[in-house]
Protein backbone atom coordinates (compact mmCIF):
# COMPACT_ATOMS: atom_id res chain seq x y z
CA UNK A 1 128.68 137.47 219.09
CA UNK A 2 128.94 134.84 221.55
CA UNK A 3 132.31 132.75 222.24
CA UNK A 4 131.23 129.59 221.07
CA UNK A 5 130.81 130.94 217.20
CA UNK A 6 134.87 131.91 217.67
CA UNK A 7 135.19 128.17 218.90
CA UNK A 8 133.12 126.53 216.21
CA UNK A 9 134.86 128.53 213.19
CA UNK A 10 138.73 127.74 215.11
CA UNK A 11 137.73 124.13 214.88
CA UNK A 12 136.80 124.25 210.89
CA UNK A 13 139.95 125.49 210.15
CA UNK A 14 142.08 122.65 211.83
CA UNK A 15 143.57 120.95 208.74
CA UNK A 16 143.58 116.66 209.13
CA UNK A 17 144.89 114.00 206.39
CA UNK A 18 144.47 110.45 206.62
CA UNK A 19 147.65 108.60 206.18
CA UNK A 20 147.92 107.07 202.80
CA UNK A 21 149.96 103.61 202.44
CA UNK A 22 154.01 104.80 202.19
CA UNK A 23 153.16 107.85 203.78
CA UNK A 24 155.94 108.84 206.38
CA UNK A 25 156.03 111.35 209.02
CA UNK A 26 158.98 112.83 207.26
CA UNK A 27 157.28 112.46 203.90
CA UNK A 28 154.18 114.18 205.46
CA UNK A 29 156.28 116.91 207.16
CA UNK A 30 157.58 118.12 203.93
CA UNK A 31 154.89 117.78 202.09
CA UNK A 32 152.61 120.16 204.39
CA UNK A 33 155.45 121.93 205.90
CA UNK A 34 155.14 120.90 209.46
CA UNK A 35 158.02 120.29 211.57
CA UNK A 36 158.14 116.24 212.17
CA UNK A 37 158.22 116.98 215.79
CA UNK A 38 154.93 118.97 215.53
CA UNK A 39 153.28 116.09 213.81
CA UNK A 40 154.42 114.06 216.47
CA UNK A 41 153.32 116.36 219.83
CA UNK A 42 149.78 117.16 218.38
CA UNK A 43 148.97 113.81 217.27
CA UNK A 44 150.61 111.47 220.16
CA UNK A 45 152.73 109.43 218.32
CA UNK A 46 155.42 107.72 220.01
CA UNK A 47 157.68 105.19 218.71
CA UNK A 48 154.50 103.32 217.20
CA UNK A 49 154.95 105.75 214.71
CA UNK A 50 151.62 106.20 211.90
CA UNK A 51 149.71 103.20 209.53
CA UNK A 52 147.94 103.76 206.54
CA UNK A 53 144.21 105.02 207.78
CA UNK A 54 144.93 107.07 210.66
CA UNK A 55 144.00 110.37 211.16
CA UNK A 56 146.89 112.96 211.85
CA UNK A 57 146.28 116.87 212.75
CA UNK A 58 148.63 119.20 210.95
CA UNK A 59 147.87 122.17 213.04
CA UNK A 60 147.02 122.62 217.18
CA UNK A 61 143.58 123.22 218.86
């Protein structure tokens, strides 16, 4: 089998939500077990923090 088959099926199983209105990063954290910190490296969040609509990653690349 060729690499990019490994590379399509790795990107299928990344797991994304879209950030409901209340939704915190703690509440989120908890909720999918994923350290707040994590949220924040693989996503980019700063001190903006998250809004309702946004697209967050739960797991790496």
């Amino acid at each position: 089998m060729s690499g990019s088959s490994s590379a399509a099926n790795q990107s299928v199983s990344r797991r994304s939500i879209i950030v409901n209105p209340g939704d915190t990063l703690y509440s989120i954290s908890r909720k999918y077990s994923v350290p707040v910190a994590t949220l924040q490296k693989i996503n980019n969040i700063g001190s903006r923090g998250i809004l309702s609509g946004m697209k967050l990653y739960l797991d790496p690349q």
